[in-house]
C-alpha atoms as a PDB file:
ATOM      1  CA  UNK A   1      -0.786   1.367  13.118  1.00  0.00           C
ATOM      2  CA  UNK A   2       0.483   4.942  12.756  1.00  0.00           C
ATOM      3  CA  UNK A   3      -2.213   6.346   9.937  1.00  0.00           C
ATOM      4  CA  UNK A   4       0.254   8.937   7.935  1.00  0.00           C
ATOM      5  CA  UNK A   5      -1.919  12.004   6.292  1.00  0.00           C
ATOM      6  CA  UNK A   6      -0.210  14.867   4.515  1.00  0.00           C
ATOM      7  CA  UNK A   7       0.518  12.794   1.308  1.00  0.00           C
ATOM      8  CA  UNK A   8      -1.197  12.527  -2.455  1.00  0.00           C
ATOM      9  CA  UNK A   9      -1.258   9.813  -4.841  1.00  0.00           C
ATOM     10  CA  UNK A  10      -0.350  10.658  -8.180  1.00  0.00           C
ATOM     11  CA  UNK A  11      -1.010   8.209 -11.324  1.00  0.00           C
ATOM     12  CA  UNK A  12       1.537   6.006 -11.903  1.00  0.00           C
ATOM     13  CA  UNK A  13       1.956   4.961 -16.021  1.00  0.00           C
ATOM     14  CA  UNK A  14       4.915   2.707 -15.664  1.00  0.00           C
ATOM     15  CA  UNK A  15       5.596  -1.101 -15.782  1.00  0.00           C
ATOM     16  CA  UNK A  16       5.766  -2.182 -12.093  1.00  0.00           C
ATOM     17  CA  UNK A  17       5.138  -5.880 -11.624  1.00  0.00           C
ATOM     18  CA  UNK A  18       4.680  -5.205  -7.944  1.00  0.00           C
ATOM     19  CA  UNK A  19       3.476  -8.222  -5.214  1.00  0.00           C
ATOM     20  CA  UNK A  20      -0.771  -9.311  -5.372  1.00  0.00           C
ATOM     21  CA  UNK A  21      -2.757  -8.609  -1.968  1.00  0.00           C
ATOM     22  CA  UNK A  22      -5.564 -10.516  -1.971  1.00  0.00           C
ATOM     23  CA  UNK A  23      -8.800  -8.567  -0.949  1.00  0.00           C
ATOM     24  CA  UNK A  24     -11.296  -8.786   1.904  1.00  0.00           C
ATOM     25  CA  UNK A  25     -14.544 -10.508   0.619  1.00  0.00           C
ATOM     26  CA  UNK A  26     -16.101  -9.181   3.977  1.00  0.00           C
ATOM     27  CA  UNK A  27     -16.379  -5.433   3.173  1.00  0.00           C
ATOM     28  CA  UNK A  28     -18.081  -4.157  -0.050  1.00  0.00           C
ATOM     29  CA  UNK A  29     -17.089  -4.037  -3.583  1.00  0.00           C
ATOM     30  CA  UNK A  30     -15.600  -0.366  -4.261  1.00  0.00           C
ATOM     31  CA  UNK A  31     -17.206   1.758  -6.580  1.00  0.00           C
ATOM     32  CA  UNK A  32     -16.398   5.528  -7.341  1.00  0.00           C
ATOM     33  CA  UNK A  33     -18.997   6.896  -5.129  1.00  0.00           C
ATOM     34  CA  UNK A  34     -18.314   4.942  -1.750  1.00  0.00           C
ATOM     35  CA  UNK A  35     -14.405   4.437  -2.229  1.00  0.00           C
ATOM     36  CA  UNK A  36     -13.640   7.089   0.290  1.00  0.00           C
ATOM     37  CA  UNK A  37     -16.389   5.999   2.697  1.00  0.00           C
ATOM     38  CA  UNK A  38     -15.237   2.375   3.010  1.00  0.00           C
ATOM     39  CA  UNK A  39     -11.349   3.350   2.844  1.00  0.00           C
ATOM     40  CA  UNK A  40     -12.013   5.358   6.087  1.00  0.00           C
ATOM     41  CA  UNK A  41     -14.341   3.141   7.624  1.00  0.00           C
ATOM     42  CA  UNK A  42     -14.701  -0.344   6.608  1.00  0.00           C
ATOM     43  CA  UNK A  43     -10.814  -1.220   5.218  1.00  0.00           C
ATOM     44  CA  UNK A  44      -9.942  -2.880   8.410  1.00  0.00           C
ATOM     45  CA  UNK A  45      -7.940  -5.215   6.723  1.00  0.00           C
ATOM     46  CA  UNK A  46      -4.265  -4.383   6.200  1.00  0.00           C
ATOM     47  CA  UNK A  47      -0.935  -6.215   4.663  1.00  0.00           C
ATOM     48  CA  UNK A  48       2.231  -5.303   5.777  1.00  0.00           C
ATOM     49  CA  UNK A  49       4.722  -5.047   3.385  1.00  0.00           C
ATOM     50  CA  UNK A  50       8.902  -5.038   3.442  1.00  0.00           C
ATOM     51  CA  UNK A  51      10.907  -3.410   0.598  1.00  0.00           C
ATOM     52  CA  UNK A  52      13.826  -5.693   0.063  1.00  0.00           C
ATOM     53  CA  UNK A  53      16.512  -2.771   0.164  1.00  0.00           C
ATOM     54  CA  UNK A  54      19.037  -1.179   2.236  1.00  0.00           C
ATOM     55  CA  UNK A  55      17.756   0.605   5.673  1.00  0.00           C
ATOM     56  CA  UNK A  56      17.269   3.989   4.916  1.00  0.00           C
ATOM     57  CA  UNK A  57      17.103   3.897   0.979  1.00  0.00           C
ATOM     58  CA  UNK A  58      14.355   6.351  -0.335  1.00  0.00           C
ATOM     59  CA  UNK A  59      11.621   4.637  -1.743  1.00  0.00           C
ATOM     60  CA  UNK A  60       8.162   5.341  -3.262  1.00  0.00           C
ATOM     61  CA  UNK A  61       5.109   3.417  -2.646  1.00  0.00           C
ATOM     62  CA  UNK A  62       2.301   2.927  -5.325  1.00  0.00           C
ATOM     63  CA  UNK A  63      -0.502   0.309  -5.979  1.00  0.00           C
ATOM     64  CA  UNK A  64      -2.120  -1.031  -8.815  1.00  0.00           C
ATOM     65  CA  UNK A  65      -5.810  -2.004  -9.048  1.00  0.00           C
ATOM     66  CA  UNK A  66      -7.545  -4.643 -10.612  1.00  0.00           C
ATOM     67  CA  UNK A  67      -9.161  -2.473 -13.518  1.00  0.00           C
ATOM     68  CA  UNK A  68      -5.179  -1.666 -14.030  1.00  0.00           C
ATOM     69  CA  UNK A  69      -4.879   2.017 -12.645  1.00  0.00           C
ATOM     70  CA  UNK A  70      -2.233   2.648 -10.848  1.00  0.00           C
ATOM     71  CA  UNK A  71      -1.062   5.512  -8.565  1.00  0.00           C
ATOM     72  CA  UNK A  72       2.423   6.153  -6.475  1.00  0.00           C
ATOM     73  CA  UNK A  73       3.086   8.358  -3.665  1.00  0.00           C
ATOM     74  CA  UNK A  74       3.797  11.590  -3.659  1.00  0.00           C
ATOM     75  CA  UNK A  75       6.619  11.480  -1.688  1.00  0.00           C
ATOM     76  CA  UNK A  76       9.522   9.298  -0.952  1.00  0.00           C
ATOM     77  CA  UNK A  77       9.909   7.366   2.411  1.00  0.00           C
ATOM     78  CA  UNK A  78      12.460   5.393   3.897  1.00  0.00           C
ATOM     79  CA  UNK A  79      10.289   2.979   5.915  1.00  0.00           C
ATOM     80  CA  UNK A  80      11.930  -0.746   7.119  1.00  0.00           C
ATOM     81  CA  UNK A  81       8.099  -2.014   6.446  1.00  0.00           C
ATOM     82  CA  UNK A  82       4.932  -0.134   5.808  1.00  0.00           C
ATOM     83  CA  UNK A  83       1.272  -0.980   5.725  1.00  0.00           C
ATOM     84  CA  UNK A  84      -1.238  -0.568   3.328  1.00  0.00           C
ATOM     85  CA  UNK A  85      -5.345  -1.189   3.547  1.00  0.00           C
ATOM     86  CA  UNK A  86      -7.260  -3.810   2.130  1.00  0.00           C
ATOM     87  CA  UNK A  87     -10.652  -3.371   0.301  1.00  0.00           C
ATOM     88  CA  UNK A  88     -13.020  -6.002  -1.149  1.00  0.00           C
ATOM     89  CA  UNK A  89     -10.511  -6.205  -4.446  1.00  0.00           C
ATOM     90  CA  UNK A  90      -7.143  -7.925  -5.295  1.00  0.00           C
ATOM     91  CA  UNK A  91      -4.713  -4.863  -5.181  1.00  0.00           C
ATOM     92  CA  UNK A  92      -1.014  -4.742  -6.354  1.00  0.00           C
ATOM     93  CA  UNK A  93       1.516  -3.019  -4.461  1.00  0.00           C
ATOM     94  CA  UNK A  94       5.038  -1.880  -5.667  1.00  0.00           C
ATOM     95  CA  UNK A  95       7.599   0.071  -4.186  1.00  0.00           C
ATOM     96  CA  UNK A  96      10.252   2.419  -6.660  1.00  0.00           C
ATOM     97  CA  UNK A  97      13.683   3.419  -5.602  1.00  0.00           C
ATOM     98  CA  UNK A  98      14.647   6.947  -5.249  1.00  0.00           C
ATOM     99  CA  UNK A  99      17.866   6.549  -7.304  1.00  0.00           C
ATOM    100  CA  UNK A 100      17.141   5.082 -10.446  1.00  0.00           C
ATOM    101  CA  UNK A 101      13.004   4.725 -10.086  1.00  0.00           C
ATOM    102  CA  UNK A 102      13.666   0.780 -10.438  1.00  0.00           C
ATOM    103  CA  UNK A 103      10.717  -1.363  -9.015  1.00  0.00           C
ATOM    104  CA  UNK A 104      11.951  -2.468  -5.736  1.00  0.00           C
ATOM    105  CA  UNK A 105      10.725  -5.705  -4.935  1.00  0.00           C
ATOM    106  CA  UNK A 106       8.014  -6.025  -1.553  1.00  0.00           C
ATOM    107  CA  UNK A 107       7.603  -8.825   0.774  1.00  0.00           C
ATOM    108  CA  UNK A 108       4.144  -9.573   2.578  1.00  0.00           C
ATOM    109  CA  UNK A 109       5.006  -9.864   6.392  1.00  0.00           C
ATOM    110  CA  UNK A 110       1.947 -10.727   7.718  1.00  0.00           C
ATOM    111  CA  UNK A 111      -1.853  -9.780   6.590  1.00  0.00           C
ATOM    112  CA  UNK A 112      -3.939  -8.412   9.925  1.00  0.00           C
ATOM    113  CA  UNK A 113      -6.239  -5.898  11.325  1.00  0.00           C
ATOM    114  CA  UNK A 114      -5.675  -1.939  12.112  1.00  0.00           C
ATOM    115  CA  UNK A 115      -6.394  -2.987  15.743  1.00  0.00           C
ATOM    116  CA  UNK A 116      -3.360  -5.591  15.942  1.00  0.00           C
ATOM    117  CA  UNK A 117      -0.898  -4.420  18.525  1.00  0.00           C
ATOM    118  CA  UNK A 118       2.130  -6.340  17.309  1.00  0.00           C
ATOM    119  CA  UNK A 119       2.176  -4.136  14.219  1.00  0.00           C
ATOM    120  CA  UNK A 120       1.447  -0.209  16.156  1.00  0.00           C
ATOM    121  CA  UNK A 121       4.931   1.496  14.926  1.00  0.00           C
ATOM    122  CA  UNK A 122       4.264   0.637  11.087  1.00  0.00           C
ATOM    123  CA  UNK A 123       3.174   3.477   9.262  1.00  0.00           C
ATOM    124  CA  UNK A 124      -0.282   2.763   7.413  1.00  0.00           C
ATOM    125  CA  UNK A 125      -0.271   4.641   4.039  1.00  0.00           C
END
């Protein structure tokens, strides 16, 4: 995986519907004061995802949890596929379009570890 740094996430109060990740019962539940400890560390886990769009489109990525917060990107990318960490909860991922801020609809590609070799271009967000 390429980690990306340099980017915010902002909350999100739209609709998205977005596609469910089911979490990794092997790492800790996430609570306020350890959610940056175990992203870092312990979030081996990761689901790659494909926006089901046009090579090149701008995009924005955002997630959803399972106490229904949600947050998007700060930016716009134009990634084929991207992948995103995994922590002890169920997660929702969405992508929106650039154009018309439209939910773009994802596609799990495979669910692996950061150490997986197959998967070392795909920016991890």
């Amino acid at each position: 995986m390429r980690a990306m740094n340099g980017y915010a996430w902002r909350p999100y109060h739209g609709t998205a519907h977005g596609t469910r990740v089911e979490g990794d019962a092997t790492v800790w539940a996430t609570r306020w004061w350890n959610a940056w400890f175990l992203r870092r560390f312990h979030w081996k886990k990761i689901a790659i995802l494909r926006p089901q769009i046009a090579h090149g489109t701008h995009y924005r990525i955002g997630f959803r949890t399972t106490d229904g917060q949600a947050f998007v990107m700060d930016r716009m990318v134009t990634d084929a596929q991207f992948a995103v960490r995994i922590g002890h909860e169920d997660c929702t991922f969405f992508a929106l379009s650039k154009t018309d801020g439209h939910e773009v609809p994802l596609r799990v590609v495979a669910t692996t570890h950061r150490e997986d070799t197959h998967h070392q271009d795909v920016p991890l967000y």
